[in-house]
C-alpha atoms as a PDB file:
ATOM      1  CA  UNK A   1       0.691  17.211 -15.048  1.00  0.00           C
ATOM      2  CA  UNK A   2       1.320  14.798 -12.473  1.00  0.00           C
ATOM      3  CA  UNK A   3      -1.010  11.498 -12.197  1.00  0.00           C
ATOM      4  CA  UNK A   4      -3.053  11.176  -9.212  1.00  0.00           C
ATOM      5  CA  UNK A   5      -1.615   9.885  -5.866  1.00  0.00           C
ATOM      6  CA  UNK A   6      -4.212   6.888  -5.502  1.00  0.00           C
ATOM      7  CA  UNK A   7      -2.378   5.881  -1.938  1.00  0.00           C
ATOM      8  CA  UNK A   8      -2.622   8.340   1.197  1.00  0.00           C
ATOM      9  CA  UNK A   9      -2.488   8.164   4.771  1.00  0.00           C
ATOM     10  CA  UNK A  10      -3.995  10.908   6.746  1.00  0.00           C
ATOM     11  CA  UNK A  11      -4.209  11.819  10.923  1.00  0.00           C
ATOM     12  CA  UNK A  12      -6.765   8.831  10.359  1.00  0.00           C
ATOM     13  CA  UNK A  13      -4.293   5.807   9.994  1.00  0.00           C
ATOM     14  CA  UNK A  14      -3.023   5.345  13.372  1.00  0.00           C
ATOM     15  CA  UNK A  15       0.480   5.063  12.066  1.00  0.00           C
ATOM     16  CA  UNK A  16       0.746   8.711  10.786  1.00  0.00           C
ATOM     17  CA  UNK A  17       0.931  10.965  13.984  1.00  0.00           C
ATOM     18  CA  UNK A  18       1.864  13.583  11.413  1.00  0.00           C
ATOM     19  CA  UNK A  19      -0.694  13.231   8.985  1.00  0.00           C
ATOM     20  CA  UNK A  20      -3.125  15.894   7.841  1.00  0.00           C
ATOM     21  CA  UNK A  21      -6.240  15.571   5.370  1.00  0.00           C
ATOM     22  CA  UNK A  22      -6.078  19.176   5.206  1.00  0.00           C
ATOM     23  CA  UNK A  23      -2.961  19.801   4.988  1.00  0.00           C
ATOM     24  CA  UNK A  24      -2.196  17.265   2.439  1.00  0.00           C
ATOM     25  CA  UNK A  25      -4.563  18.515  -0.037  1.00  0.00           C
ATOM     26  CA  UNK A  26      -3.347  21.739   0.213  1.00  0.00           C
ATOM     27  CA  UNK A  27      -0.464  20.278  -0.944  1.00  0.00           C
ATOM     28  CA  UNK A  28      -2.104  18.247  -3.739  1.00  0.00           C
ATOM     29  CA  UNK A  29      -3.303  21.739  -4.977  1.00  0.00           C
ATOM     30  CA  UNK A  30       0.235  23.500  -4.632  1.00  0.00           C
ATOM     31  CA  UNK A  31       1.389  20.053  -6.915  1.00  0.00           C
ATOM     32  CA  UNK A  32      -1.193  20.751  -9.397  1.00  0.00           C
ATOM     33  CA  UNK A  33      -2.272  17.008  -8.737  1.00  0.00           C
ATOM     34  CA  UNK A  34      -5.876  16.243 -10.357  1.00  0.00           C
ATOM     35  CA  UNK A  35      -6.862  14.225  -7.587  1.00  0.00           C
ATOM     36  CA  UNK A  36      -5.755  12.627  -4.576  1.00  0.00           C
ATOM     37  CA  UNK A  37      -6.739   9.027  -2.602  1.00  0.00           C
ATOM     38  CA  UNK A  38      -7.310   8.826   1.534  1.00  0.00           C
ATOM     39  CA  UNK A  39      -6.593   5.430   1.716  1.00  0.00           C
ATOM     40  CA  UNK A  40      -6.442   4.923   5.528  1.00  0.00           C
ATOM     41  CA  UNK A  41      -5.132   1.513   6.837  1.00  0.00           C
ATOM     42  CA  UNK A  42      -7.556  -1.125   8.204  1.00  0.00           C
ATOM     43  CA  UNK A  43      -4.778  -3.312   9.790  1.00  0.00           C
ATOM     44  CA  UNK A  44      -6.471  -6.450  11.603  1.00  0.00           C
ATOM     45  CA  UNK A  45      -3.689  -8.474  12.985  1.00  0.00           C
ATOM     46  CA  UNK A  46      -1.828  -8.461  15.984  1.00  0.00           C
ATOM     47  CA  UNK A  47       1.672  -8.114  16.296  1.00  0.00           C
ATOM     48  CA  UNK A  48       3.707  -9.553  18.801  1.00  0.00           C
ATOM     49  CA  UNK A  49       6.862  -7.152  20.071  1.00  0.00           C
ATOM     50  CA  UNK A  50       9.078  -8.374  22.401  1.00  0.00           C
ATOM     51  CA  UNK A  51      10.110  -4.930  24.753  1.00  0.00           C
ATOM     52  CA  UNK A  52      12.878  -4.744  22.918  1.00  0.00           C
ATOM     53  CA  UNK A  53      11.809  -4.370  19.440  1.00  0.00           C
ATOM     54  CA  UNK A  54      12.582  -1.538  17.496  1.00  0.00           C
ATOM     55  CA  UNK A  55       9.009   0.277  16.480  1.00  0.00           C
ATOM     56  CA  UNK A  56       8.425   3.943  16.441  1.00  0.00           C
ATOM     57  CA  UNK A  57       7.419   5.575  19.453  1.00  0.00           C
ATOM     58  CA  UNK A  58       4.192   6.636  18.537  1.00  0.00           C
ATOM     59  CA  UNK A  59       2.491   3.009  18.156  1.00  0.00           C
ATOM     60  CA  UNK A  60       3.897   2.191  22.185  1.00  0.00           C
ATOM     61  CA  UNK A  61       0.246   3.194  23.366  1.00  0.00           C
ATOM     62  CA  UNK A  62      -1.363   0.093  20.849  1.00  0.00           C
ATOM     63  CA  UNK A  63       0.665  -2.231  22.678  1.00  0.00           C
ATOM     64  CA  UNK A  64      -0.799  -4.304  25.043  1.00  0.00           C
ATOM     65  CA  UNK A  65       0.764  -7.782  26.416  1.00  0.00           C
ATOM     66  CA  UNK A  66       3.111  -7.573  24.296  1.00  0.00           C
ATOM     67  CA  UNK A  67       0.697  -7.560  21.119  1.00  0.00           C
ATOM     68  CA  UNK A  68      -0.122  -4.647  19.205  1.00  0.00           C
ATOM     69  CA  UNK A  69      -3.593  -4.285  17.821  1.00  0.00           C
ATOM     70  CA  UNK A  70      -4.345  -1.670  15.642  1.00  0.00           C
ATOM     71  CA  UNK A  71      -7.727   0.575  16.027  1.00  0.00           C
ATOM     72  CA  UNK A  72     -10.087   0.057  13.646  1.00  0.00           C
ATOM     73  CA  UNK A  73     -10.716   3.536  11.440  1.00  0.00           C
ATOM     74  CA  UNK A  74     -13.097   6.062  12.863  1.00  0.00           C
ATOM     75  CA  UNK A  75     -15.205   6.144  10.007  1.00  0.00           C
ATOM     76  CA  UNK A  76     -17.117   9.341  11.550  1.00  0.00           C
ATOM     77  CA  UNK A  77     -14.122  11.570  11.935  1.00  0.00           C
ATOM     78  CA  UNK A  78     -12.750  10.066   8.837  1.00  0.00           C
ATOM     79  CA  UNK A  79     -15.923  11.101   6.662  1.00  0.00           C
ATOM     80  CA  UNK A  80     -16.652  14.111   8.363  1.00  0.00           C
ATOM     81  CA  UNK A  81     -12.891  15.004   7.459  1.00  0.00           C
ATOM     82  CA  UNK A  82     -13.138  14.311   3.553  1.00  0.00           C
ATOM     83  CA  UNK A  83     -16.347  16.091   3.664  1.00  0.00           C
ATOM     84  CA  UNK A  84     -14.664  19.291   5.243  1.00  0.00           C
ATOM     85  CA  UNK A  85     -12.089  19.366   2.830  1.00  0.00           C
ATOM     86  CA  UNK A  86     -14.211  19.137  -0.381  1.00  0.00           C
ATOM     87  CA  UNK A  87     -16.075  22.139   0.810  1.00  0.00           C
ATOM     88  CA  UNK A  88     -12.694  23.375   1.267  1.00  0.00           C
ATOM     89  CA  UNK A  89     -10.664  22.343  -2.082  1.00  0.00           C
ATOM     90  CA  UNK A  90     -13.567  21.714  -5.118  1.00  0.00           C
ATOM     91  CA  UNK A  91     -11.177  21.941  -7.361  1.00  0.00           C
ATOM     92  CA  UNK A  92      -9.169  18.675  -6.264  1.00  0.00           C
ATOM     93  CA  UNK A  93     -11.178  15.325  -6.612  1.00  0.00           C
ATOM     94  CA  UNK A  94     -10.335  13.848  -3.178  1.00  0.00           C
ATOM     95  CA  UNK A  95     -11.622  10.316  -3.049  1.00  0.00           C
ATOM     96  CA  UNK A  96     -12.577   8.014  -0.131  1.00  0.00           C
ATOM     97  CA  UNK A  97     -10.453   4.811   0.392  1.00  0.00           C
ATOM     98  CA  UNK A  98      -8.462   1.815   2.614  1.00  0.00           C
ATOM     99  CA  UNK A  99      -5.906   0.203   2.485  1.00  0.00           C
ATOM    100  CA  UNK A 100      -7.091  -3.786   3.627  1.00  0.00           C
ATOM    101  CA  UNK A 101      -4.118  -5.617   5.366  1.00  0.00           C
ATOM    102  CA  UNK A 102      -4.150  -9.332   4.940  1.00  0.00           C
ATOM    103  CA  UNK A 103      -8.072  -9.242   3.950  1.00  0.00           C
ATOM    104  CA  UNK A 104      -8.080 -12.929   3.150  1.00  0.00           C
ATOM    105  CA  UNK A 105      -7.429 -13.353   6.774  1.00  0.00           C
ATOM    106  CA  UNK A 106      -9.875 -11.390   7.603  1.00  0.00           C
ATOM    107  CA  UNK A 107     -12.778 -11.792   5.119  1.00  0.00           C
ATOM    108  CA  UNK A 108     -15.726 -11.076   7.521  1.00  0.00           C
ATOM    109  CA  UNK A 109     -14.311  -7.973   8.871  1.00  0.00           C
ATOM    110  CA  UNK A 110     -12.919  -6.951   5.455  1.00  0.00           C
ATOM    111  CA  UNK A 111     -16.224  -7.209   3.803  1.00  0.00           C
ATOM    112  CA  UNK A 112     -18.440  -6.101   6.634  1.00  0.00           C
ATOM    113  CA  UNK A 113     -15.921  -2.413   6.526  1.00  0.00           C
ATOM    114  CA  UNK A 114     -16.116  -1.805   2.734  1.00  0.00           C
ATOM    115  CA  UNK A 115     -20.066  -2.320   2.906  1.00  0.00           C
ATOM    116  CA  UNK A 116     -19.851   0.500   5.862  1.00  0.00           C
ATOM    117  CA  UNK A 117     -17.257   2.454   4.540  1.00  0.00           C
ATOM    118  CA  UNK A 118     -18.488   2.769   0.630  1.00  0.00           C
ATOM    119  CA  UNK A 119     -15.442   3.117  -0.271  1.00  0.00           C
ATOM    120  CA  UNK A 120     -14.525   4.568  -3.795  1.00  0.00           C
ATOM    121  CA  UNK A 121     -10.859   3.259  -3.608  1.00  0.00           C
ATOM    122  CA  UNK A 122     -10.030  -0.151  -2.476  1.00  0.00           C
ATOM    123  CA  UNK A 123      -6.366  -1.312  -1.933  1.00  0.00           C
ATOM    124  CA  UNK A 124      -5.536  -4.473  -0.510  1.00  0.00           C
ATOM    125  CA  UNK A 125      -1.596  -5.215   0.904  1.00  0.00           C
ATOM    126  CA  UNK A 126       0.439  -7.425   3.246  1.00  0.00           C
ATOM    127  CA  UNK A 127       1.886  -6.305   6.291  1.00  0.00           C
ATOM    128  CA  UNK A 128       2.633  -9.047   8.344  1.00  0.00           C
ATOM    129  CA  UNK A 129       3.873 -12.474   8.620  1.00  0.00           C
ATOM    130  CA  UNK A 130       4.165 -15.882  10.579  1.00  0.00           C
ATOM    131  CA  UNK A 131       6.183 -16.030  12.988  1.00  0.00           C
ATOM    132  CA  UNK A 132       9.563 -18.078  12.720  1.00  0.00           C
ATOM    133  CA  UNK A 133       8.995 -18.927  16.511  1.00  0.00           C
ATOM    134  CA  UNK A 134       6.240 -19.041  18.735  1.00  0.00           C
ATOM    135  CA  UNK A 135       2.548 -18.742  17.281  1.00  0.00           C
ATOM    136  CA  UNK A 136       1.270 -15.333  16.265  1.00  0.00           C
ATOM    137  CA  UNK A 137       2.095 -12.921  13.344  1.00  0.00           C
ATOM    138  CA  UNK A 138       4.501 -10.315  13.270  1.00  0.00           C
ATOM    139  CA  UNK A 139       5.044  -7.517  10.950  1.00  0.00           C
ATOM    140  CA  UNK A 140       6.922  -8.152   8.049  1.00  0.00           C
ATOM    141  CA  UNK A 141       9.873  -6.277   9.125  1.00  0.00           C
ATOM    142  CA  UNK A 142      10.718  -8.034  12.225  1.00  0.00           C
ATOM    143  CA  UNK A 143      10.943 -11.145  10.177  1.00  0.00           C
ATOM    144  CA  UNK A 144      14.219 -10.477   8.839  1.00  0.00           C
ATOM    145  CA  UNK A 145      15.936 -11.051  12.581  1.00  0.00           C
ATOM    146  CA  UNK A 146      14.939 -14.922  12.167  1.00  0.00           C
ATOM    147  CA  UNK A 147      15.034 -15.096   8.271  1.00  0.00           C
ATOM    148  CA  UNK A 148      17.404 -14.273   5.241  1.00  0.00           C
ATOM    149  CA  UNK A 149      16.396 -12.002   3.666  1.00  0.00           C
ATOM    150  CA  UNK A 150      15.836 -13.849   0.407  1.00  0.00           C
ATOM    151  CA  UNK A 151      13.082 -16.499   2.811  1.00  0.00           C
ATOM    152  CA  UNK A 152      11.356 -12.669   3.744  1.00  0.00           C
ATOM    153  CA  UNK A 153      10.918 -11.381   0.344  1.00  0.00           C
ATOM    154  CA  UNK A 154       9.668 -15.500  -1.227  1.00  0.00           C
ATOM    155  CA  UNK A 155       7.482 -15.574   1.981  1.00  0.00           C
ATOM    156  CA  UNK A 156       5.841 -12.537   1.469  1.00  0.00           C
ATOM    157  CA  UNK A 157       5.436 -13.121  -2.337  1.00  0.00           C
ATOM    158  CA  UNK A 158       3.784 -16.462  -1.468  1.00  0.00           C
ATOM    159  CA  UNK A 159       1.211 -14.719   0.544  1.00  0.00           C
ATOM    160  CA  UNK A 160       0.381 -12.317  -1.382  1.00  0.00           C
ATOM    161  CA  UNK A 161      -0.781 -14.762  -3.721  1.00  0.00           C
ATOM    162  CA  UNK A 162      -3.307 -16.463  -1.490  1.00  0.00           C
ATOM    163  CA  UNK A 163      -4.659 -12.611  -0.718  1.00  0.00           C
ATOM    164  CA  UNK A 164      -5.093 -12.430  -4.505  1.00  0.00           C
ATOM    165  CA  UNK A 165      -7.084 -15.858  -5.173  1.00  0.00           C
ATOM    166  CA  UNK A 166      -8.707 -16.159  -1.925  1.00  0.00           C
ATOM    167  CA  UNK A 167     -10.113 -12.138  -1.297  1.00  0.00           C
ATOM    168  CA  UNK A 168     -11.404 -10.572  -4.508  1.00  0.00           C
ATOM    169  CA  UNK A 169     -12.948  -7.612  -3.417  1.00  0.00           C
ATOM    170  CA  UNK A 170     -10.257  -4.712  -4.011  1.00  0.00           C
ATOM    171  CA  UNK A 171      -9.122  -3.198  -6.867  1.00  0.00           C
ATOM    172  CA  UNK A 172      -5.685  -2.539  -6.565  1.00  0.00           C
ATOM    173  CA  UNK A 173      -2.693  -4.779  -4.735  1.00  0.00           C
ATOM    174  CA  UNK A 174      -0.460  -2.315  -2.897  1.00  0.00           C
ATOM    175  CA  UNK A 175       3.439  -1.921  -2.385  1.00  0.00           C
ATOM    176  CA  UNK A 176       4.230  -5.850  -3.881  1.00  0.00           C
ATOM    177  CA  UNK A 177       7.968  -5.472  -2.758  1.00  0.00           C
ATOM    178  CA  UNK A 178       6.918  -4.060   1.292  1.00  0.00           C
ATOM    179  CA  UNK A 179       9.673  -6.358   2.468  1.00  0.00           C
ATOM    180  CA  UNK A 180      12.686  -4.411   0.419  1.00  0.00           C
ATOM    181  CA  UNK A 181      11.891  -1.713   2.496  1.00  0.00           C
ATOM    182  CA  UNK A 182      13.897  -3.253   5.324  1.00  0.00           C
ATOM    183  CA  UNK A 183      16.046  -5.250   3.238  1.00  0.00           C
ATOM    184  CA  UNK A 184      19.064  -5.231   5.690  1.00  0.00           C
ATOM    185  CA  UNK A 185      21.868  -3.303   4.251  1.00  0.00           C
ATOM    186  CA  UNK A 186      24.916  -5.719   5.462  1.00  0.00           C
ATOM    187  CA  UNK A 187      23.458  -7.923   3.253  1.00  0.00           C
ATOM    188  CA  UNK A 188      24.004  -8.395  -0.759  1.00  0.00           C
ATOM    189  CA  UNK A 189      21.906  -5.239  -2.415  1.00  0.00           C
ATOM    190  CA  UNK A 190      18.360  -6.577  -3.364  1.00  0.00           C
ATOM    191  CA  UNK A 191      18.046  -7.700  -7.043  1.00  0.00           C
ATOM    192  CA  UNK A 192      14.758  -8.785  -7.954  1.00  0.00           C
ATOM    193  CA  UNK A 193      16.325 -10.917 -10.315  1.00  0.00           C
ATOM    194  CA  UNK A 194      16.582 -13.345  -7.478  1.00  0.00           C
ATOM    195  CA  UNK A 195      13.494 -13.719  -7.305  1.00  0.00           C
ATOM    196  CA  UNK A 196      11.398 -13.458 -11.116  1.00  0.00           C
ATOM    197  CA  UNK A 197       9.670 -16.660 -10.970  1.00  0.00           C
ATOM    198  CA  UNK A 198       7.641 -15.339  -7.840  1.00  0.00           C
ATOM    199  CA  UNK A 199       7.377 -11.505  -9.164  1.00  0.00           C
ATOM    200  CA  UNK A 200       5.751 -13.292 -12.111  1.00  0.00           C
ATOM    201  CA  UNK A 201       3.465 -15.972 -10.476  1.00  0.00           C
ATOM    202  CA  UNK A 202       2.045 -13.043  -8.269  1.00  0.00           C
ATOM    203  CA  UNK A 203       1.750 -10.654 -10.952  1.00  0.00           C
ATOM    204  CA  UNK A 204       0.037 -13.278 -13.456  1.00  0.00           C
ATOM    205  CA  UNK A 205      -2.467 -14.399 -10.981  1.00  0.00           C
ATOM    206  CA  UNK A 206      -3.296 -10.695 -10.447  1.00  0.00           C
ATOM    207  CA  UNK A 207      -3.496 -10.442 -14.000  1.00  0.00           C
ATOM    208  CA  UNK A 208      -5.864 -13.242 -14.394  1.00  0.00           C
ATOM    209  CA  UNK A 209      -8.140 -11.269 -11.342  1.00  0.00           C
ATOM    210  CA  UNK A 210      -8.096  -8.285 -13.442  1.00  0.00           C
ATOM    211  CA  UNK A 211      -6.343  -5.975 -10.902  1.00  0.00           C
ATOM    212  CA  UNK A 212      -4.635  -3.433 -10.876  1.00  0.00           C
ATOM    213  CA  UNK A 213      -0.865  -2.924  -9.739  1.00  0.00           C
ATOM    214  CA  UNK A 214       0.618   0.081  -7.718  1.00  0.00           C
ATOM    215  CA  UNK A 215       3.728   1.667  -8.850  1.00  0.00           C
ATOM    216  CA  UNK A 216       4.776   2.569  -5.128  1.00  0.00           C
ATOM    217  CA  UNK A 217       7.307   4.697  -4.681  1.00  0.00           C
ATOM    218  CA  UNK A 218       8.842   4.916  -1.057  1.00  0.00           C
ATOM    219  CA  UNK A 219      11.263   2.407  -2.270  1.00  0.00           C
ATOM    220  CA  UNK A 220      10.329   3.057  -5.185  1.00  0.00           C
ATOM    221  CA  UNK A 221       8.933   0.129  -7.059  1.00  0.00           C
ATOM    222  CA  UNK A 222      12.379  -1.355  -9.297  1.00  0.00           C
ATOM    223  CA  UNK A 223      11.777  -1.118 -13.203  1.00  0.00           C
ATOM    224  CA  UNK A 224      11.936  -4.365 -13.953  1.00  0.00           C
ATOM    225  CA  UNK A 225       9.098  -5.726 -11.893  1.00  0.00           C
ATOM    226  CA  UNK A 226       6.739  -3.209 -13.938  1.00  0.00           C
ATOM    227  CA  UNK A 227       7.863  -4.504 -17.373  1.00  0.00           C
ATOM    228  CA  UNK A 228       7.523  -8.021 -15.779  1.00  0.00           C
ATOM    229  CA  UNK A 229       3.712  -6.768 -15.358  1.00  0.00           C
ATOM    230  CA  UNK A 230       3.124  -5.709 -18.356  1.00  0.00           C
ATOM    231  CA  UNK A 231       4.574  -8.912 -19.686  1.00  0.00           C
ATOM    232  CA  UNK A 232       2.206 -11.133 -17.283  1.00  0.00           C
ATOM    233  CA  UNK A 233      -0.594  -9.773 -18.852  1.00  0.00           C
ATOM    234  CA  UNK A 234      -1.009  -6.326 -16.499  1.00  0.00           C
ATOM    235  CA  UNK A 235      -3.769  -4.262 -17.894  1.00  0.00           C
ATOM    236  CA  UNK A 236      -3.317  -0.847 -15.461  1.00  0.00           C
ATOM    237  CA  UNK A 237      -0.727   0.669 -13.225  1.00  0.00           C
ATOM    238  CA  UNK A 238      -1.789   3.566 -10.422  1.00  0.00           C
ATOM    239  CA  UNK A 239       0.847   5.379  -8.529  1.00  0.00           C
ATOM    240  CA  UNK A 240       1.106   5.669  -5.094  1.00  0.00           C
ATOM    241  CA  UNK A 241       3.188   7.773  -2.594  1.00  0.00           C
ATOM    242  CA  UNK A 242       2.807   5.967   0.609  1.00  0.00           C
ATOM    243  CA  UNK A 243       2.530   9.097   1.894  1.00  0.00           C
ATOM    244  CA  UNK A 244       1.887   9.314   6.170  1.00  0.00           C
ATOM    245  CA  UNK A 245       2.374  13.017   6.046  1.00  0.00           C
ATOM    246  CA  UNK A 246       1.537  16.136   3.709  1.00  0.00           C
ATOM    247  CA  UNK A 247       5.474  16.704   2.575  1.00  0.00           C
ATOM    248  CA  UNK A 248       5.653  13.482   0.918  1.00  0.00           C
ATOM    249  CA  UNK A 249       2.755  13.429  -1.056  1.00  0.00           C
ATOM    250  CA  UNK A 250       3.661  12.115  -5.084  1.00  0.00           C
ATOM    251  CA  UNK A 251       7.161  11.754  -3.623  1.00  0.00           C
ATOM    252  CA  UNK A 252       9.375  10.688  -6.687  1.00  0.00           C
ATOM    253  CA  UNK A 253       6.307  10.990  -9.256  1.00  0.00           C
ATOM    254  CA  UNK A 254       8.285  12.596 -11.940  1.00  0.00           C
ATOM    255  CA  UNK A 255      10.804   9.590 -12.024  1.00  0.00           C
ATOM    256  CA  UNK A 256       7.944   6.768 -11.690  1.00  0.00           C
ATOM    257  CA  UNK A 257       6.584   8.215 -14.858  1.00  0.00           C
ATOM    258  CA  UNK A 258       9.111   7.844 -16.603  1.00  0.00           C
ATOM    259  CA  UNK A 259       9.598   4.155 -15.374  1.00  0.00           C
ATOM    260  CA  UNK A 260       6.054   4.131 -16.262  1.00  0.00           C
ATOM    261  CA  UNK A 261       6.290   4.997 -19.712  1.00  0.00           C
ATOM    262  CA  UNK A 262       9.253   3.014 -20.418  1.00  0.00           C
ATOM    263  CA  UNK A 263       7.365  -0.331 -19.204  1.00  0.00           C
ATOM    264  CA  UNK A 264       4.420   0.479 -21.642  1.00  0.00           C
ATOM    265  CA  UNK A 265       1.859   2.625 -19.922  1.00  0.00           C
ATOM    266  CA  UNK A 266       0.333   5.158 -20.781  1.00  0.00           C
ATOM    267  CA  UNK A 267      -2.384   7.833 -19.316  1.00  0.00           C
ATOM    268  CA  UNK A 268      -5.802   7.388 -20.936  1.00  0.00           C
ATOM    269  CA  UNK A 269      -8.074  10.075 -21.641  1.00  0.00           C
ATOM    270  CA  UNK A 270      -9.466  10.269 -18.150  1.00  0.00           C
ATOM    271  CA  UNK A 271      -7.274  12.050 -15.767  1.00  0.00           C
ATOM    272  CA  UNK A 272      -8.417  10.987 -12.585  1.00  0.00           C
ATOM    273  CA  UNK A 273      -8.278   6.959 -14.575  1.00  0.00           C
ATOM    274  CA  UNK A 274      -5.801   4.562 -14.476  1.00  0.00           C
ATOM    275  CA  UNK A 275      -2.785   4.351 -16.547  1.00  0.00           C
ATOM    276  CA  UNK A 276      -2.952   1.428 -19.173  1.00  0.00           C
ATOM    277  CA  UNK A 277      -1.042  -1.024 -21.463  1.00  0.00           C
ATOM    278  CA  UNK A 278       0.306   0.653 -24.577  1.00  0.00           C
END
């Protein structure tokens, strides 16, 4: 059996145009997945994009002045959504979630959404960054036009450290290596070699917070970072597909667990849980 997918967008992240709650757990059932996670994205910062930045077509109608803003989640359409398809599927545990960008920026609106939403599945990530020039934040991606890539990935790893010790209320820290999905490919390949001392700062201080890390796998997450983790002190691993639309739901699960078991985790005898330390 395949672990649960604990990281899902749906039609109610407004960067999955092709997303379907339906749909995807359909798809969870035809995987034999035990249960599934709608972790919809509560993005909060602006992004400024210049006309001529390269961004999918579908988020032109959140830009305005040259900023986009993400919509906040529709909690009514989203709950009235997961309540259709439990009726629908009651043999796939489909839990509520979010996915927090940058909460630590955000702590007010962060906190004020989880009491709202009740969430049963709490991720927390970082999207965007500082801008090299100018005032404003951009996201993460767009950074590598005024940064090597090396400054990206430290940046990013710097800040995800202040989300850890200054916002404690999630569970689990999403997609810690977000900026090697862009990692330009003129460039030397990404070795995260290059960078251990901050993998392991980050991963200790999320250690010390009692979190959990996500074994992502649109990149997927590289091997060595999850033994790092379970060096650091990592207690539990979930794995996530990332997934914006139904066919890529527990995309490259059945390599992940094997990563998984070779770092030293193990399913426990829950199996909607966690994985753990062996």
């Amino acid at each position: 059996m395949l672990p649960p997918d604990s990281h899902v967008h749906t039609e109610w992240s407004w960067d999955a145009p092709y997303g379907s709650m339906e749909r995807t757990c359909a798809r969870a059932i035809e995987l034999g997945l035990p249960s599934v996670a709608f972790t919809e994205h509560a993005d909060m910062t602006g992004w400024v994009t210049p006309q001529d930045a390269q961004r999918p077509p579908a988020w032109d109608r959140f830009v305005t002045g040259g900023v986009l803003v993400p919509p906040p989640i529709d909690l009514q359409g989203y709950n009235a959504s997961l309540e259709r398809c439990r009726e629908r599927y009651p043999g796939l545990r489909i839990y509520s979630g979010v996915e927090l960008s940058e909460p630590h920026w955000h702590s007010e609106r962060s906190s004020s959404l989880l009491q709202a939403g009740e969430f049963e599945r709490v991720l927390a990530s970082v999207h965007s960054a500082r801008r090299a020039t100018g005032s404003g934040f951009e996201e993460v991606s767009s950074s590598f036009a005024d940064h090597t890539p090396d400054q990206v990935v430290r940046d990013y790893l710097d800040e995800t450290v202040r989300l850890v010790e200054q916002f404690d209320n999630f569970e689990v820290l999403a997609h810690i290596d977000y900026p090697v999905r862009y990692w330009p490919g003129h460039d030397r390949p990404y070795d995260p070699l290059n960078f251990e001392d901050q993998y392991r700062h980050v991963l200790r201080v999320l250690a010390s917070a009692d979190k959990v890390l996500e074994l992502n796998t649109k990149v997927p997450l590289h091997p060595q970072i999850l033994l790092w983790w379970h060096q650091e002190g990592g207690q539990a691993i979930t794995f996530a597909s990332d997934a914006h639309d139904p066919e890529s739901l527990a995309h490259g699960f059945v390599e992940a667990v094997r990563t998984a078991q070779a770092a030293g985790f193990r399913p426990g005898p829950d199996p909607l849980g966690v994985w753990r330390r062996t």
